[in-house]
N, C-alpha and C. Protein backbone atom coordinates (compact mmCIF):
# COMPACT_ATOMS: atom_id res chain seq x y z
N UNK A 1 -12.51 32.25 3.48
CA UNK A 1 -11.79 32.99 2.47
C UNK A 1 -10.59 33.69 3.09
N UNK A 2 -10.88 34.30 4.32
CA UNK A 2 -9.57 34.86 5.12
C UNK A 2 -8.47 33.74 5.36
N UNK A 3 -8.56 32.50 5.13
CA UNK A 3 -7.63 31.54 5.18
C UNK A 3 -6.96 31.31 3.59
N UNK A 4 -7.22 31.75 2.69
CA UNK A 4 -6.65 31.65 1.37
C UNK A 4 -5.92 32.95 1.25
N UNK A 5 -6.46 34.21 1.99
CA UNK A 5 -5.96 35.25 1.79
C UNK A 5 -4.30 35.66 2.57
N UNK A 6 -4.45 34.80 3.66
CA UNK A 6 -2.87 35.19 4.25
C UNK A 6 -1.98 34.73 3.24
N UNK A 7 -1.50 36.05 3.86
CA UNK A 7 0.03 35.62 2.77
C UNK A 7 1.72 34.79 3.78
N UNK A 8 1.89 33.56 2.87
CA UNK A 8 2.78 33.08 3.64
C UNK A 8 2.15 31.37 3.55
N UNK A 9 1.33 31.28 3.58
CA UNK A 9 -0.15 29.89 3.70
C UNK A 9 -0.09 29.99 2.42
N UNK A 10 -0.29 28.41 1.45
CA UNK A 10 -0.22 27.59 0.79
C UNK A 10 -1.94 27.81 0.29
N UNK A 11 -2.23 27.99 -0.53
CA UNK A 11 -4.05 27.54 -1.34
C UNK A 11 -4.61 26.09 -0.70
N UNK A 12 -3.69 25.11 -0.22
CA UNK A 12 -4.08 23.85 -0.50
C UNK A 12 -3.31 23.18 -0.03
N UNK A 13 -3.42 21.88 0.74
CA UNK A 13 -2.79 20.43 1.83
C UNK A 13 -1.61 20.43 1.34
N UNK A 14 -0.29 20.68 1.83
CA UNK A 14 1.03 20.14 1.06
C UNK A 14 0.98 18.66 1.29
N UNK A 15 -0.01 17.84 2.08
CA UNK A 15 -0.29 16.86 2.34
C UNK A 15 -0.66 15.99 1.24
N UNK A 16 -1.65 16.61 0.71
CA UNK A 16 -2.58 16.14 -0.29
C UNK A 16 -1.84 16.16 -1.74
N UNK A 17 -0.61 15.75 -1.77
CA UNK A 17 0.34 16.25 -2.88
C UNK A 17 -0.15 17.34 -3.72
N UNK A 18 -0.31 18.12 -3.40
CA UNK A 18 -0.26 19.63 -4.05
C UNK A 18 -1.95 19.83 -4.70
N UNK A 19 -2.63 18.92 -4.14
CA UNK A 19 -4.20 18.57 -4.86
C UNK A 19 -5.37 19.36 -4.32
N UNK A 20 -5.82 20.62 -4.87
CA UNK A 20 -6.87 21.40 -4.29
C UNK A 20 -8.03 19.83 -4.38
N UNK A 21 -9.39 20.81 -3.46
CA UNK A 21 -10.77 20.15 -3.33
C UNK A 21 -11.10 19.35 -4.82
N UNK A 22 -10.92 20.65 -5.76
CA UNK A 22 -11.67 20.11 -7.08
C UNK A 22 -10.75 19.40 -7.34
N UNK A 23 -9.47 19.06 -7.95
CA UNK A 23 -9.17 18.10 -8.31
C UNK A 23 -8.60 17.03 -8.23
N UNK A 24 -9.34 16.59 -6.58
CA UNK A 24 -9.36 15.79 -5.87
C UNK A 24 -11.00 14.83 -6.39
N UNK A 25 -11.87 15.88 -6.14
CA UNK A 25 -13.39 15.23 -6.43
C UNK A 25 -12.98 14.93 -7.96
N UNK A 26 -12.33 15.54 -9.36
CA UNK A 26 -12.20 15.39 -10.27
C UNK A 26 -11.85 13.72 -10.63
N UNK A 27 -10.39 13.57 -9.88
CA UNK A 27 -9.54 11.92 -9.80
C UNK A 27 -10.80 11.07 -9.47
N UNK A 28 -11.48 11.62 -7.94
CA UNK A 28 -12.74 10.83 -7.60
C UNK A 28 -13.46 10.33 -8.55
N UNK A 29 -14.14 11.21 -9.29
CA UNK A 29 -15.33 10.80 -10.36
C UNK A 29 -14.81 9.76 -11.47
N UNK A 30 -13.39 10.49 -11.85
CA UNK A 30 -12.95 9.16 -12.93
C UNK A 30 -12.37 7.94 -11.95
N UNK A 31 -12.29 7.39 -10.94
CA UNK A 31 -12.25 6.51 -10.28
C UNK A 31 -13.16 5.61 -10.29
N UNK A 32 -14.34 6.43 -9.96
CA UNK A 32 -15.39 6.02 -9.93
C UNK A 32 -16.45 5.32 -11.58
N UNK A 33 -15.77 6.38 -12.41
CA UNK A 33 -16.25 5.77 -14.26
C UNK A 33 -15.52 4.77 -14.34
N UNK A 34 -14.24 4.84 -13.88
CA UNK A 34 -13.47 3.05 -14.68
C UNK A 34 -13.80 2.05 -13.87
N UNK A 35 -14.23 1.93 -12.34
CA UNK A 35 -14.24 0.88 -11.85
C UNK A 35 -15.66 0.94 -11.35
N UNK A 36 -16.87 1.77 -11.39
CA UNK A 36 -18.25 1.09 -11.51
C UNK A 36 -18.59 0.93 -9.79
N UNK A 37 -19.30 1.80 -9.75
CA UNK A 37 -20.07 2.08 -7.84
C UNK A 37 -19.99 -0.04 -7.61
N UNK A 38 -20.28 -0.55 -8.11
CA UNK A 38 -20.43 -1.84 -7.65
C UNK A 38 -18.84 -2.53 -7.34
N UNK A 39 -18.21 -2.57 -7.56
CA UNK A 39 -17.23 -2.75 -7.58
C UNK A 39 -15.93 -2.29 -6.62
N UNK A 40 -16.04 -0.84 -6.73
CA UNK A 40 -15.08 0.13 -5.69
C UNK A 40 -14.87 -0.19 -4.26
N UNK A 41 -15.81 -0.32 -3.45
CA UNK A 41 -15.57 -1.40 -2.07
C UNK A 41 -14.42 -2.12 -2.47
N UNK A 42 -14.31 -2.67 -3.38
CA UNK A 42 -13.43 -4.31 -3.57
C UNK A 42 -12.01 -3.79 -4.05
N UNK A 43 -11.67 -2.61 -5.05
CA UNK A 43 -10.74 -2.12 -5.45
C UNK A 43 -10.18 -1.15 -3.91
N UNK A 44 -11.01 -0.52 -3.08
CA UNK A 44 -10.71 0.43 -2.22
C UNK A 44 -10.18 -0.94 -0.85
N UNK A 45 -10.71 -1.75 -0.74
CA UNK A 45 -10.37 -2.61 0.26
C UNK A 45 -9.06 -3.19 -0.36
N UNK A 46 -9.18 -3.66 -1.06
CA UNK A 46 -7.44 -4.18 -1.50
C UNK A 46 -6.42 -3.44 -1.50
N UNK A 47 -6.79 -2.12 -1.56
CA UNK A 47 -5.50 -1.14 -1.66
C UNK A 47 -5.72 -0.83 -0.08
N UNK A 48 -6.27 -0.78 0.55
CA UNK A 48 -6.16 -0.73 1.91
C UNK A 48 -5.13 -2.04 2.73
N UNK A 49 -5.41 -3.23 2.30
CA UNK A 49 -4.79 -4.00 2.60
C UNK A 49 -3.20 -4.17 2.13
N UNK A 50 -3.39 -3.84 1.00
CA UNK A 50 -1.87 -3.85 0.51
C UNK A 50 -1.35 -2.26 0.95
N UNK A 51 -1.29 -1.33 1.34
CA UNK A 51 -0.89 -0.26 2.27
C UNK A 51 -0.24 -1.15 3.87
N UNK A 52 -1.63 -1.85 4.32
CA UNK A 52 -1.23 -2.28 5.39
C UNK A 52 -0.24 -3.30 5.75
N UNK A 53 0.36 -4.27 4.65
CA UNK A 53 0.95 -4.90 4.52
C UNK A 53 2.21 -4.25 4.32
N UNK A 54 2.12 -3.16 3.32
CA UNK A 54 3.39 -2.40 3.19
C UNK A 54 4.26 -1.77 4.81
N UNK A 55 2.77 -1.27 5.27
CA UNK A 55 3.60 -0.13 6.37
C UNK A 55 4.10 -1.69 7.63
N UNK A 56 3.28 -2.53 7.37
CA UNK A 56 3.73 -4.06 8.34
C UNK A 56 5.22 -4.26 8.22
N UNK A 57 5.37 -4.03 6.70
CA UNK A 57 6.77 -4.88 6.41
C UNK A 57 7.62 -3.89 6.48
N UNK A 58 7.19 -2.33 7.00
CA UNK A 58 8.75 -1.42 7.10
C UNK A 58 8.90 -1.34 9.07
N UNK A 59 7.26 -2.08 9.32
CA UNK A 59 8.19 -2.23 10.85
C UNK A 59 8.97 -3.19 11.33
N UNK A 60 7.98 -4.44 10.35
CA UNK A 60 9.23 -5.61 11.40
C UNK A 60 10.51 -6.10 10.29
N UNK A 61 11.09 -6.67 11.28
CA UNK A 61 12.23 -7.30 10.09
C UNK A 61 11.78 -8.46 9.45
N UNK A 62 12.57 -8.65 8.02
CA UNK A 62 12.41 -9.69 7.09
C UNK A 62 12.55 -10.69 8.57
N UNK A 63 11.83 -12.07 7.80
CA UNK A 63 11.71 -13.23 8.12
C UNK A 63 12.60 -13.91 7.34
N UNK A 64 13.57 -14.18 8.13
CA UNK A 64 14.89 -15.44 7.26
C UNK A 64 14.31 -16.82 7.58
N UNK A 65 13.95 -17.22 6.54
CA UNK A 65 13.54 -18.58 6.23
C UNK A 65 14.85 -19.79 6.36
N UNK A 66 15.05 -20.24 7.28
CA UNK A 66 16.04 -21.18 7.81
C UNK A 66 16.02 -22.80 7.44
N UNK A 67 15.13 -23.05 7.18
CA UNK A 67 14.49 -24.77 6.92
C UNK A 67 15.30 -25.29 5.66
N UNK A 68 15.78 -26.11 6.03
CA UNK A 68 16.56 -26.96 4.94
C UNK A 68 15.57 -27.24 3.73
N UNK A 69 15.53 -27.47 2.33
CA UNK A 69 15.26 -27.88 1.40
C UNK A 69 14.72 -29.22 1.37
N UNK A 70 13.68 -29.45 0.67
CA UNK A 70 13.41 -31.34 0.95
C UNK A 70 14.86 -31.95 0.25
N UNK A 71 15.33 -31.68 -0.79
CA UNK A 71 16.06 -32.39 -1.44
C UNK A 71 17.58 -32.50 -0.34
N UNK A 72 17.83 -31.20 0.18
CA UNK A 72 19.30 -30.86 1.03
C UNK A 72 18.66 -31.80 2.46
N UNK A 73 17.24 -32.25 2.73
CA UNK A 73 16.97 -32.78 4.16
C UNK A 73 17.29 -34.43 3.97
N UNK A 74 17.03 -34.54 2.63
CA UNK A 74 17.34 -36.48 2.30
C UNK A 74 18.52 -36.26 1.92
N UNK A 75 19.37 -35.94 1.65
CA UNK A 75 20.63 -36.09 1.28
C UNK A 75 21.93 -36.10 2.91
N UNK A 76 21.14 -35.13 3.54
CA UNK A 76 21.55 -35.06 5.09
C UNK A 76 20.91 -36.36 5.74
N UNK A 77 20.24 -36.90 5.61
CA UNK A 77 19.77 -37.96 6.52
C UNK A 77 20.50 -39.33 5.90
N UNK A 78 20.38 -39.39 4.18
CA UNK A 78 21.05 -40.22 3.69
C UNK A 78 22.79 -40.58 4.18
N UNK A 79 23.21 -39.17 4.82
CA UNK A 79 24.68 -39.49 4.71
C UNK A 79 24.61 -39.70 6.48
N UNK A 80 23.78 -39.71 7.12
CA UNK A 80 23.70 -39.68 8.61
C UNK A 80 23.66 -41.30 8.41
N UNK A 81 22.59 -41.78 7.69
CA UNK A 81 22.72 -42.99 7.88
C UNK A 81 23.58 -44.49 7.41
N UNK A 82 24.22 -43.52 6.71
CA UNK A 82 25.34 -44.44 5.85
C UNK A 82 26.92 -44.76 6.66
């Protein structure tokens, strides 16, 4: 309680976008009603993966795809061989 009481200190995580305990467990529980204890593993793992993919793609650089076209690769070979 002496940690809520200084003055100058925040109630709550500026981390946690501005979200005390309770209505954090609150979001939790309706998380938990729309997508069904059986299920949540599978919704919580995909958003894990797509995070990880995100923070992947702000370290490395795009991949420039260089490979000629099938159609632009016969048309180049056609005129090579003519």
């Amino acid at each position: 309680m002496k940690q809520l009481a200084r003055p100058g200190r925040l109630p709550y995580d500026p981390r946690m976008l501005g979200m005390g305990i309770g209505e954090l467990l609150v979001v939790l529980v309706i998380v938990l009603v729309v997508f069904g204890a059986g299920r949540l593993p599978e919704v919580m793992g995909s958003i894990g993966q797509g995070v990880q993919a995100f923070k992947k793609s702000l370290r490395e650089p795009p991949e420039i795809d260089v490979t000629p076209k099938d159609s632009e690769a016969a048309k180049a070979k056609k005129s090579e061989t003519s």
